[in-house]
PDB file of N, CA and C in Angstrom:
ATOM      1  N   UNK A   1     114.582 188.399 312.483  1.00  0.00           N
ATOM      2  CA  UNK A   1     115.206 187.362 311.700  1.00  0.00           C
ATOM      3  C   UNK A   1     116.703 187.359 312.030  1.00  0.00           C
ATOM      4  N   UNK A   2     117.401 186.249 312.217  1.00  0.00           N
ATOM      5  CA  UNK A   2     119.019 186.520 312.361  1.00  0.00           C
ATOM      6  C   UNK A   2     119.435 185.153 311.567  1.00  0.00           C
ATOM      7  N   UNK A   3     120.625 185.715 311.066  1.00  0.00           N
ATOM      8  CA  UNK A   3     121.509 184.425 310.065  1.00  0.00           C
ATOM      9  C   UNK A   3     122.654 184.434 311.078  1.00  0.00           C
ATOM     10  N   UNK A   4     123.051 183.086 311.047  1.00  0.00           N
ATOM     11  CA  UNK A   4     124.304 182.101 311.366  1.00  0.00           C
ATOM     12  C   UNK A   4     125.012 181.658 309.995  1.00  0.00           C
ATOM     13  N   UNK A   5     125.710 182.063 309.337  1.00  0.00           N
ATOM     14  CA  UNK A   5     126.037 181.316 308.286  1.00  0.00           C
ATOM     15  C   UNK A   5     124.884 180.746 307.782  1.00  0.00           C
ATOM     16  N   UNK A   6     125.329 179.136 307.296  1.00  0.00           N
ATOM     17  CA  UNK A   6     124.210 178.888 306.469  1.00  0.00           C
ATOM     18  C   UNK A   6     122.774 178.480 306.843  1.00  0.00           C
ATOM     19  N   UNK A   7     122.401 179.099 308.044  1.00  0.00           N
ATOM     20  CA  UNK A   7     120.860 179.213 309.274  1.00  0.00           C
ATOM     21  C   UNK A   7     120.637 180.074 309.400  1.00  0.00           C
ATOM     22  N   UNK A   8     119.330 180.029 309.077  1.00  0.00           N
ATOM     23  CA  UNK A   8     118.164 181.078 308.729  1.00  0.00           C
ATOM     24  C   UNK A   8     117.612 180.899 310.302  1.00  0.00           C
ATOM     25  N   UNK A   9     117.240 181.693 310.806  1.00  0.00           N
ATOM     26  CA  UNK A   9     116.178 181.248 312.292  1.00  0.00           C
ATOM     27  C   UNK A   9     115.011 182.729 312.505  1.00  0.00           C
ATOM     28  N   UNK A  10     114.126 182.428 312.008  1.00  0.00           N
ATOM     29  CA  UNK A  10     113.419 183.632 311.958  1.00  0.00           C
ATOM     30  C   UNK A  10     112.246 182.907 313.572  1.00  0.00           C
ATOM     31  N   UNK A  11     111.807 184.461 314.267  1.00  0.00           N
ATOM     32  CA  UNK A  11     110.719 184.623 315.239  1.00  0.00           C
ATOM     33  C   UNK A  11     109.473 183.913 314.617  1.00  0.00           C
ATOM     34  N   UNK A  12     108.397 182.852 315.411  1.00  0.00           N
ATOM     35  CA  UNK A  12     107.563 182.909 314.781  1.00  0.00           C
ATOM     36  C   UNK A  12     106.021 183.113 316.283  1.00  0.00           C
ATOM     37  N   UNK A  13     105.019 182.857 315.861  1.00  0.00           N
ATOM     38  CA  UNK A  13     104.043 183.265 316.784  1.00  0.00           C
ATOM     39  C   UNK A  13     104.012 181.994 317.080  1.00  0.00           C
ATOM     40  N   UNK A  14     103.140 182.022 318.684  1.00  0.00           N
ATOM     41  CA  UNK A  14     103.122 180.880 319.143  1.00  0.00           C
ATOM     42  C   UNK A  14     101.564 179.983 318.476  1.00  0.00           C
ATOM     43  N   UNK A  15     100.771 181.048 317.681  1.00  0.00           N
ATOM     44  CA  UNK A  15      99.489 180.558 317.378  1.00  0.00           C
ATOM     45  C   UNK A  15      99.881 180.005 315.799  1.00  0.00           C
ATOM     46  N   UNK A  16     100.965 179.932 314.933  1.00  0.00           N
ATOM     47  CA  UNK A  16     101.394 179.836 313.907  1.00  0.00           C
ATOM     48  C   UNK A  16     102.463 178.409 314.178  1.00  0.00           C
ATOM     49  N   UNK A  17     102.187 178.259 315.296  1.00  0.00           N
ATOM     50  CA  UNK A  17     103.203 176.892 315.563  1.00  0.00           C
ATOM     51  C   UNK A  17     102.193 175.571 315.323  1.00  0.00           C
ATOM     52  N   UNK A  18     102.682 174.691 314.243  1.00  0.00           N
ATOM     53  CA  UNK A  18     101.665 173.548 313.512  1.00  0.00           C
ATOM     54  C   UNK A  18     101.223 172.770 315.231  1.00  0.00           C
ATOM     55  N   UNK A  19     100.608 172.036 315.234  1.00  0.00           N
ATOM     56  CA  UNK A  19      99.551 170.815 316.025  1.00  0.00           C
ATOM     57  C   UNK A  19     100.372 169.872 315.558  1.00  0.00           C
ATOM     58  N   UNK A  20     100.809 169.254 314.365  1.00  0.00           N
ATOM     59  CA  UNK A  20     101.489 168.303 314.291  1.00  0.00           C
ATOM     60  C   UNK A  20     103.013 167.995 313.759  1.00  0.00           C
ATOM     61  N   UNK A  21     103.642 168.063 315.270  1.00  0.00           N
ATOM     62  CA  UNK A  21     104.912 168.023 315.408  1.00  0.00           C
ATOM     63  C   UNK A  21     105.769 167.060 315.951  1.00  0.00           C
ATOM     64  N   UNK A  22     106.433 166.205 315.444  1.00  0.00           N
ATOM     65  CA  UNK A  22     107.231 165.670 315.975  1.00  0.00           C
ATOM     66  C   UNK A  22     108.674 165.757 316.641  1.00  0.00           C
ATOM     67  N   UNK A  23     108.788 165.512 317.732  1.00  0.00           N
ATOM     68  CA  UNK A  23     110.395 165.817 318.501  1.00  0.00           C
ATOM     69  C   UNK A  23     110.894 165.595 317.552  1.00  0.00           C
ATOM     70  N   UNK A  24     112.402 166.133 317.212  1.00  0.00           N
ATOM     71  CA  UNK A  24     113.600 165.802 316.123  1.00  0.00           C
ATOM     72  C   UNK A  24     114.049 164.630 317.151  1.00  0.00           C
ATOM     73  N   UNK A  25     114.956 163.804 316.555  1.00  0.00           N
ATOM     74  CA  UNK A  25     115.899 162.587 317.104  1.00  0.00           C
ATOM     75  C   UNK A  25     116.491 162.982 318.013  1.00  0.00           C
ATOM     76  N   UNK A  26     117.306 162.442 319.028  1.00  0.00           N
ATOM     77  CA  UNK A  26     117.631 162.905 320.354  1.00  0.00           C
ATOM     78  C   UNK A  26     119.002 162.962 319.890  1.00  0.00           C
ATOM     79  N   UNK A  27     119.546 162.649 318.679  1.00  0.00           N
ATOM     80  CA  UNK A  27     121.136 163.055 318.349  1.00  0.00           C
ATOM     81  C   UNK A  27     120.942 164.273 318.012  1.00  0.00           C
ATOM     82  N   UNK A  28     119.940 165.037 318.124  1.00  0.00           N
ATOM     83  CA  UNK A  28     120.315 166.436 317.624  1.00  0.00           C
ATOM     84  C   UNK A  28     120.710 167.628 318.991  1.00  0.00           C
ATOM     85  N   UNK A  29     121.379 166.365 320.098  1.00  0.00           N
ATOM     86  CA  UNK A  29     121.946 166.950 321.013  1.00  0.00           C
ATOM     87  C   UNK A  29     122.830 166.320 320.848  1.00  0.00           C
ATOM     88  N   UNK A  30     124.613 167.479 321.405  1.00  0.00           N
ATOM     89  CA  UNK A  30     125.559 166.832 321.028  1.00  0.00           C
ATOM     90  C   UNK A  30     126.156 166.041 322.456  1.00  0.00           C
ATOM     91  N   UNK A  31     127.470 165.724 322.577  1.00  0.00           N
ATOM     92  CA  UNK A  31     128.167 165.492 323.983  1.00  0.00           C
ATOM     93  C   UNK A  31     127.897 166.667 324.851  1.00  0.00           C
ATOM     94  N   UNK A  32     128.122 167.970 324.515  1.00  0.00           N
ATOM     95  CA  UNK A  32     128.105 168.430 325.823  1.00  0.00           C
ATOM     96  C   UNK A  32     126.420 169.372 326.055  1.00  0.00           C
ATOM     97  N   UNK A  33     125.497 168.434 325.215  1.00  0.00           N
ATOM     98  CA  UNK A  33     124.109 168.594 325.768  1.00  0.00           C
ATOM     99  C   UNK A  33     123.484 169.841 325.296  1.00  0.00           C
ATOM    100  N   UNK A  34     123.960 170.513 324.038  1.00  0.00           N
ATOM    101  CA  UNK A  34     123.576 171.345 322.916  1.00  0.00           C
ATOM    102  C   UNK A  34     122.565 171.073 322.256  1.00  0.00           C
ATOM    103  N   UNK A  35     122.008 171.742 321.814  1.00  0.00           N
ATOM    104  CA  UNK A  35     120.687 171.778 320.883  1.00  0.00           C
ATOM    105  C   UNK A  35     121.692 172.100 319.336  1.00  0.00           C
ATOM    106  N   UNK A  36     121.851 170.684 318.785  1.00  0.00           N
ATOM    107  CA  UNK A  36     122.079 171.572 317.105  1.00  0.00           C
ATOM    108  C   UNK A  36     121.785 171.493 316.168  1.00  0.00           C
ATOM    109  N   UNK A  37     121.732 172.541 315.445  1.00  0.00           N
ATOM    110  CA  UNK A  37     120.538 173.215 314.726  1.00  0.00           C
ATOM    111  C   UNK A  37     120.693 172.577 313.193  1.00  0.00           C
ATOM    112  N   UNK A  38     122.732 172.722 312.967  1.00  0.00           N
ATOM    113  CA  UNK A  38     123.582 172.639 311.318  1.00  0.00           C
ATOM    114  C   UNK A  38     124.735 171.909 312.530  1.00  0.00           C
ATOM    115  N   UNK A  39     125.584 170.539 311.988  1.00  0.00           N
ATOM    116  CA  UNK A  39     126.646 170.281 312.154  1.00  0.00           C
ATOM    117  C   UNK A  39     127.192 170.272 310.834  1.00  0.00           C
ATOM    118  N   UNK A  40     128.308 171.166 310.870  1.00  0.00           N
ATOM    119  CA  UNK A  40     129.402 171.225 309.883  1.00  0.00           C
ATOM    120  C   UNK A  40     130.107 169.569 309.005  1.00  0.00           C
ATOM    121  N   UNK A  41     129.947 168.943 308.012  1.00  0.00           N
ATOM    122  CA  UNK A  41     130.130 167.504 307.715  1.00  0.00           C
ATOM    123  C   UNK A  41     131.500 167.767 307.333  1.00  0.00           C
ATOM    124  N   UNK A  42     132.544 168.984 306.963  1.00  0.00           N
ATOM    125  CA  UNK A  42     133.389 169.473 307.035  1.00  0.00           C
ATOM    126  C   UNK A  42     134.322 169.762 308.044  1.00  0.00           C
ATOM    127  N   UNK A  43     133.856 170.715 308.887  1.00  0.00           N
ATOM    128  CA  UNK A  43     134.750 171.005 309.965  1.00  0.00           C
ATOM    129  C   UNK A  43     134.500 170.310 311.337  1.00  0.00           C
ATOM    130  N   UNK A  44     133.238 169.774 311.225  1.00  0.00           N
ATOM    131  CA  UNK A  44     132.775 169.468 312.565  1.00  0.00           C
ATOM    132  C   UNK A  44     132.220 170.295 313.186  1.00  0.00           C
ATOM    133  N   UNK A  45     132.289 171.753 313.153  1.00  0.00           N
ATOM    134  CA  UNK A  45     131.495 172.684 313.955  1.00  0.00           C
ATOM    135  C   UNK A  45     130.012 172.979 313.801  1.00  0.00           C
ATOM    136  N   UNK A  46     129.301 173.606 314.958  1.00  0.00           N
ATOM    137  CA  UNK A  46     128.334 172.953 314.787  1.00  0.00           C
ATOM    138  C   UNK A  46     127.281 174.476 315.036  1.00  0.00           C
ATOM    139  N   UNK A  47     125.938 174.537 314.326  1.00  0.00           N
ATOM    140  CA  UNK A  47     125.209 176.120 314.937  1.00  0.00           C
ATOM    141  C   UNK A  47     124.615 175.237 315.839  1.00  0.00           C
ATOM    142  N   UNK A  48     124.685 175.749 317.199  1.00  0.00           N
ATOM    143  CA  UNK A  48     124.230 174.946 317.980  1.00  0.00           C
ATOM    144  C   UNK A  48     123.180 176.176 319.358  1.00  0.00           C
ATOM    145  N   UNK A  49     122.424 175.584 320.379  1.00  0.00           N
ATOM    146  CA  UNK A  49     121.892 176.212 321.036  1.00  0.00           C
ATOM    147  C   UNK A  49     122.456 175.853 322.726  1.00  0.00           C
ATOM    148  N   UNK A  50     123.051 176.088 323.461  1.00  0.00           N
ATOM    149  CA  UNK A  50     123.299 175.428 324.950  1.00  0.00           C
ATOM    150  C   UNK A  50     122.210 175.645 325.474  1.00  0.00           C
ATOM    151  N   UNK A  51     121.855 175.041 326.292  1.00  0.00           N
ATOM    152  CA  UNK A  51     121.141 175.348 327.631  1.00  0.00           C
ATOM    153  C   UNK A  51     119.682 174.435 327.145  1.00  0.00           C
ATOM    154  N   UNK A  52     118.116 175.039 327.962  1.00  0.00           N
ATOM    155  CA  UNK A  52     117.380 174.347 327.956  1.00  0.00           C
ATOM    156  C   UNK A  52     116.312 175.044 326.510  1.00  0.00           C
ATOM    157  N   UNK A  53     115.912 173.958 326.047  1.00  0.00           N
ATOM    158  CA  UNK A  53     114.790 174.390 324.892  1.00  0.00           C
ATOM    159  C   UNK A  53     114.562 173.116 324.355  1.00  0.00           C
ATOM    160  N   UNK A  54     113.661 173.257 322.887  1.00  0.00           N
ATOM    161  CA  UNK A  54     112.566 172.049 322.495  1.00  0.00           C
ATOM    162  C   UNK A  54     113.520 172.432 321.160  1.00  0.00           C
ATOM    163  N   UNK A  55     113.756 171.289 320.306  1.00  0.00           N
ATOM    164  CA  UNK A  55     114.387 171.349 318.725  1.00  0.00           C
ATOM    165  C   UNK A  55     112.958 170.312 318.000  1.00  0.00           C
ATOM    166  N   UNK A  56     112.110 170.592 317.436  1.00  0.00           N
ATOM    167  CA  UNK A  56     111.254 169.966 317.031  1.00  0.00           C
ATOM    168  C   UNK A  56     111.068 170.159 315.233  1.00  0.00           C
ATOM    169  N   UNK A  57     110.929 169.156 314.667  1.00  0.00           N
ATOM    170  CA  UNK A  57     111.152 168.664 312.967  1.00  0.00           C
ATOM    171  C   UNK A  57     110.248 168.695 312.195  1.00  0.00           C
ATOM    172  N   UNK A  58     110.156 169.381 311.398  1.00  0.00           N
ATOM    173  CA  UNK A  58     108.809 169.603 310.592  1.00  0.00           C
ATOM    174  C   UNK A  58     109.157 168.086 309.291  1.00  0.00           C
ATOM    175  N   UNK A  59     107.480 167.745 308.718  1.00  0.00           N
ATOM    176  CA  UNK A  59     107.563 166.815 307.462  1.00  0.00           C
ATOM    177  C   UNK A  59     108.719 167.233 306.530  1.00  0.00           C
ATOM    178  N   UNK A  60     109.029 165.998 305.885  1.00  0.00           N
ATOM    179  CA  UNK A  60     110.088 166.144 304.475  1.00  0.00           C
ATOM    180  C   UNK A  60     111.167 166.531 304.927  1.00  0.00           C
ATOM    181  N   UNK A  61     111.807 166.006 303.662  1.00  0.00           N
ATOM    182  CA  UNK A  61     113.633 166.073 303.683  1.00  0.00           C
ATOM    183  C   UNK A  61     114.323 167.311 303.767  1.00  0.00           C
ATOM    184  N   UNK A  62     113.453 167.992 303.423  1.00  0.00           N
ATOM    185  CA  UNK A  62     113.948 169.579 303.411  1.00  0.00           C
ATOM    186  C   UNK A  62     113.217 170.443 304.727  1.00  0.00           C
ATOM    187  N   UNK A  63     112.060 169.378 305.305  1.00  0.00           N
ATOM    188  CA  UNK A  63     111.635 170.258 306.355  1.00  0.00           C
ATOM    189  C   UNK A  63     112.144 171.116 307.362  1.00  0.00           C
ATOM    190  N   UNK A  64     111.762 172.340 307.676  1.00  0.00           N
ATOM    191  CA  UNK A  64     112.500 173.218 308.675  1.00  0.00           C
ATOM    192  C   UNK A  64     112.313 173.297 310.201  1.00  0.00           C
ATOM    193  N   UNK A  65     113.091 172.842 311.287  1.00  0.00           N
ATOM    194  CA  UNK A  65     112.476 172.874 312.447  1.00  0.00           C
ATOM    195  C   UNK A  65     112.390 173.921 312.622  1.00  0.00           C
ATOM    196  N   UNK A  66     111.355 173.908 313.857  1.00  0.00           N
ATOM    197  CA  UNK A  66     111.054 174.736 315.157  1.00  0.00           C
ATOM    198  C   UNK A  66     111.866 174.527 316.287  1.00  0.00           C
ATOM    199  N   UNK A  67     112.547 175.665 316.737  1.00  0.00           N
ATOM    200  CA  UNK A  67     112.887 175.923 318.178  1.00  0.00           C
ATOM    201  C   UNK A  67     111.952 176.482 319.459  1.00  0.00           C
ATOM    202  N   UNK A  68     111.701 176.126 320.135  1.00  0.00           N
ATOM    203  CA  UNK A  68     111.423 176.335 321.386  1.00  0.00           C
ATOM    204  C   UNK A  68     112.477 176.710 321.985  1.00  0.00           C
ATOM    205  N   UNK A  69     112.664 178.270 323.290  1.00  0.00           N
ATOM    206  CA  UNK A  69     112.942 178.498 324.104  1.00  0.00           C
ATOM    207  C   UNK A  69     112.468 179.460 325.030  1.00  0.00           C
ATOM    208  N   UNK A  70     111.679 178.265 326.065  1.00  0.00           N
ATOM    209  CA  UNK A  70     111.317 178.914 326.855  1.00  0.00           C
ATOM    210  C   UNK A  70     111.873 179.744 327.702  1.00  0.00           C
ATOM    211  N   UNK A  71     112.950 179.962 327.966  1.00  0.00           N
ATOM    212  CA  UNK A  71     113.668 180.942 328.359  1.00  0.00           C
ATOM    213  C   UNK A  71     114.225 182.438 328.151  1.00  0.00           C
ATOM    214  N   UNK A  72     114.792 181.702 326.472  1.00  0.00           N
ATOM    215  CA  UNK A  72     115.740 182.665 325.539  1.00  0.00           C
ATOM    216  C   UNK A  72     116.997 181.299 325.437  1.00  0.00           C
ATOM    217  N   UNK A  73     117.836 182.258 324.463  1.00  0.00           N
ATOM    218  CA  UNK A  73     118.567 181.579 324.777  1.00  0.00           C
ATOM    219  C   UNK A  73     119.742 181.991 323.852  1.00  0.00           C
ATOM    220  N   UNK A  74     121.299 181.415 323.260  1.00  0.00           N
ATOM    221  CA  UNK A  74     121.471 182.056 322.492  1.00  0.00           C
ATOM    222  C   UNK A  74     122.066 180.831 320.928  1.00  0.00           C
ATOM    223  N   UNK A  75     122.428 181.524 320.015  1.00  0.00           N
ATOM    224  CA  UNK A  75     123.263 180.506 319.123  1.00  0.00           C
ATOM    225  C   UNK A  75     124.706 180.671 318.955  1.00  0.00           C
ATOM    226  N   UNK A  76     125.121 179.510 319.003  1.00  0.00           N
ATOM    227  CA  UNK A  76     127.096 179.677 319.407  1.00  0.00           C
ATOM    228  C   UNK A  76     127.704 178.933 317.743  1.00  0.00           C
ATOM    229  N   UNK A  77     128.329 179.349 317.511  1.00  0.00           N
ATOM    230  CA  UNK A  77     129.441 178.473 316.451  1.00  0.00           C
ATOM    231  C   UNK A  77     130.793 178.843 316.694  1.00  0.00           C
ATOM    232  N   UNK A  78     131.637 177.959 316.447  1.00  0.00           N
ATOM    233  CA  UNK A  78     133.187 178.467 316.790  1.00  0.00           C
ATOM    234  C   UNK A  78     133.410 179.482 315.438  1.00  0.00           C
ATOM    235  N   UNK A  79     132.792 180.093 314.823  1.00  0.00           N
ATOM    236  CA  UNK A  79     133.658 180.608 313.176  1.00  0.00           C
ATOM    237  C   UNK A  79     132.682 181.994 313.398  1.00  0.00           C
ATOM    238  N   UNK A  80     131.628 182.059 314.229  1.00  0.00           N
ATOM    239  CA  UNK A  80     130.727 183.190 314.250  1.00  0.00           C
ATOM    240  C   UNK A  80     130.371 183.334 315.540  1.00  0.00           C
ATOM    241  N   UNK A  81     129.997 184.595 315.319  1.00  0.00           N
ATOM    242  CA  UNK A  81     129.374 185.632 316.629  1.00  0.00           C
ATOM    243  C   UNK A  81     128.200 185.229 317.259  1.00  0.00           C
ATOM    244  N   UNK A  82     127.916 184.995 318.225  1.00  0.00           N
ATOM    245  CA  UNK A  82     127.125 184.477 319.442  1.00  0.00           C
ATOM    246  C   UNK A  82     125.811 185.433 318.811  1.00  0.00           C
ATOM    247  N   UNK A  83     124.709 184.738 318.783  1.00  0.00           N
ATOM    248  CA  UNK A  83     123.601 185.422 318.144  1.00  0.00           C
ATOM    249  C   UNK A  83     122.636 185.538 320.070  1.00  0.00           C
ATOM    250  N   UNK A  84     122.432 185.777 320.251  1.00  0.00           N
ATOM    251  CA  UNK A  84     121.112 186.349 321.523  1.00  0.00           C
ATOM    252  C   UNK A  84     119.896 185.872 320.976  1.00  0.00           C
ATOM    253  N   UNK A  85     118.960 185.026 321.886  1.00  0.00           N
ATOM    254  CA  UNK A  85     117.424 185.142 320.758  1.00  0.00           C
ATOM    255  C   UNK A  85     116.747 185.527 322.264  1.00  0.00           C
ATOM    256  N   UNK A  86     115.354 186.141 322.160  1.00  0.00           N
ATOM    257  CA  UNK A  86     114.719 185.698 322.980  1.00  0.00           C
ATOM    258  C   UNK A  86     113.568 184.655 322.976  1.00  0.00           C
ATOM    259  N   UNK A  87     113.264 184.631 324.255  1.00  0.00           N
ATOM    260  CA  UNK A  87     112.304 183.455 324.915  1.00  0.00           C
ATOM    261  C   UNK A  87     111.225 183.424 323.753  1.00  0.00           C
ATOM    262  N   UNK A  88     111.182 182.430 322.849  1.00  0.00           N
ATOM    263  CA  UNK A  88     109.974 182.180 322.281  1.00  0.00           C
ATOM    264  C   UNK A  88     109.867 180.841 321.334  1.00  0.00           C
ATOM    265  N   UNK A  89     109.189 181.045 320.024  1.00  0.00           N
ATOM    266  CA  UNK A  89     109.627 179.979 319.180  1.00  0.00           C
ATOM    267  C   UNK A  89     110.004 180.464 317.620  1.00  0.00           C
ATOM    268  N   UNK A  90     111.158 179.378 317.367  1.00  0.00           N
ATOM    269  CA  UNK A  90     111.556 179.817 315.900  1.00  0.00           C
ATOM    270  C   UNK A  90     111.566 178.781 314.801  1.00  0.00           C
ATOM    271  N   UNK A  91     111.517 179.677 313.559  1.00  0.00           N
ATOM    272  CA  UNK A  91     111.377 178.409 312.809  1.00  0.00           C
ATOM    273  C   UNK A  91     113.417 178.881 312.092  1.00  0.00           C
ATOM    274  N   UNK A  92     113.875 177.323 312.229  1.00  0.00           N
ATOM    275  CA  UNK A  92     115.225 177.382 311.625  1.00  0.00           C
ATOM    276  C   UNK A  92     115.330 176.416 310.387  1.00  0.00           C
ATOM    277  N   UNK A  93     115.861 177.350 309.686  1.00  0.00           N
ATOM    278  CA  UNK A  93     115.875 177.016 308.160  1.00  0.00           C
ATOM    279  C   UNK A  93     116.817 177.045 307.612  1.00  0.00           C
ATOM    280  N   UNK A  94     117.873 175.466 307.017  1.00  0.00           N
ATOM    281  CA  UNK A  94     119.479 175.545 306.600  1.00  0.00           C
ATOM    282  C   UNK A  94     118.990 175.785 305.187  1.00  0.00           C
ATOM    283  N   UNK A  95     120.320 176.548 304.498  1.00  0.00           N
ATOM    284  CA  UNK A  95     120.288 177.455 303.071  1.00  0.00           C
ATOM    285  C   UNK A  95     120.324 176.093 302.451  1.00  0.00           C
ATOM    286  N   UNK A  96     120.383 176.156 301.214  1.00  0.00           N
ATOM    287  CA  UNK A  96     119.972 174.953 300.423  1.00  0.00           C
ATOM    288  C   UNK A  96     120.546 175.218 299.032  1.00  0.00           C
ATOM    289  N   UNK A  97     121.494 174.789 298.197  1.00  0.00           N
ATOM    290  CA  UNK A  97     121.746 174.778 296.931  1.00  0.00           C
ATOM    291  C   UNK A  97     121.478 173.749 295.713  1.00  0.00           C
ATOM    292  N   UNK A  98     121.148 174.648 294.685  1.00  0.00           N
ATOM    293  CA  UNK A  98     121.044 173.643 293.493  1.00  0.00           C
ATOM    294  C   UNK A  98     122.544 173.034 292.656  1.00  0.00           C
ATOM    295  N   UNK A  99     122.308 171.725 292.597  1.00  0.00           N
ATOM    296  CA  UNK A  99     123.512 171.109 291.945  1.00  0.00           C
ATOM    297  C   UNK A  99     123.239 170.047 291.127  1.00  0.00           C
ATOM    298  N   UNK A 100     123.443 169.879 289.462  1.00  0.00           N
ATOM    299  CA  UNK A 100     122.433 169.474 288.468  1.00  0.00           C
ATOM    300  C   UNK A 100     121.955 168.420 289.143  1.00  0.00           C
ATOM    301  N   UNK A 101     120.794 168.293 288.709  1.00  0.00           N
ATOM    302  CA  UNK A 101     120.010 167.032 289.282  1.00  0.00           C
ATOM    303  C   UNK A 101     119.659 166.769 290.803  1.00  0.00           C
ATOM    304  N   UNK A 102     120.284 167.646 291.580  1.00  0.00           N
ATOM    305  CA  UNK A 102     119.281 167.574 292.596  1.00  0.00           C
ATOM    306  C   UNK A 102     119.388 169.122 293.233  1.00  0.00           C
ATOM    307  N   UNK A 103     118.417 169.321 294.363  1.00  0.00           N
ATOM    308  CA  UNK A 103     118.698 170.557 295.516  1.00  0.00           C
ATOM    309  C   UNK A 103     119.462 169.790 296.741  1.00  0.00           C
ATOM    310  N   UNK A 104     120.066 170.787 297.265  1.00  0.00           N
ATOM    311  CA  UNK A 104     120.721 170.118 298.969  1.00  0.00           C
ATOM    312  C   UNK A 104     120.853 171.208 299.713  1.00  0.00           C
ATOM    313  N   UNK A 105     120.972 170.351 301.006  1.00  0.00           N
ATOM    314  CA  UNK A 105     121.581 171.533 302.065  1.00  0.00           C
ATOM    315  C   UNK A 105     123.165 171.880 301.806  1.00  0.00           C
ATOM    316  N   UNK A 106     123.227 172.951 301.909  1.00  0.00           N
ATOM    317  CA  UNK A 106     124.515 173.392 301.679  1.00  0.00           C
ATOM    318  C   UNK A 106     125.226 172.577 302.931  1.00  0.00           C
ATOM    319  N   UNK A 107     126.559 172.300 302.665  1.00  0.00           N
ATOM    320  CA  UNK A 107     127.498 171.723 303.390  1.00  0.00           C
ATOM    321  C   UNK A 107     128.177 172.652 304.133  1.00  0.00           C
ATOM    322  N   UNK A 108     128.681 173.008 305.280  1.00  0.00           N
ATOM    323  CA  UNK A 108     129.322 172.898 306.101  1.00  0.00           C
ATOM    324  C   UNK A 108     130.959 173.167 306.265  1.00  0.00           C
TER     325      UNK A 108
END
């Protein structure tokens, strides 16, 4: 399991990965061709992934993607330490707070 600030990205099996998945939106790559995971609505910074892999979106508003990397690969933010993952798939999960009347993703 490793945390990024407010990203959760835990290991998962490849036989535990759902059948029905849809690609996330293709903005969830930035300009310089990042995989990201949390953009900061604050600072702009972003938990992001470089290089090659799959960012795929589970159901609902709160749903948690899956990462694919077939390679490995690692996670970068300008405010935190370069996380290492290896080659597999993960499920990434942003922290979430209660604030009366509704839940949210924590901001950024």
């Amino acid at each position: 399991m490793y945390r990024q600030g407010d990203v959760l990205i835990m290991a998962l099996e490849e036989s535990a990965v759902p059948s029905n998945l849809v690609d996330a939106p293709g903005e969830l790559r930035d300009g310089r061709g990042r995989l990201v995971l949390a953009l900061g609505e604050v600072t702009g910074h972003a938990h992001a992934v470089p290089g090659p892999g799959r960012l795929i979106k589970e159901g609902g508003v709160f749903g948690p993607m899956l990462l694919h990397l077939p390679d490995g690969g690692r996670v970068v933010h300008e405010e935190h330490a370069v996380i290492p993952l290896p080659k597999g798939w993960f499920r990434v999960v942003r922290q979430r707070e209660y604030a009366p009347g509704a839940i949210r993703v924590v901001a950024d």
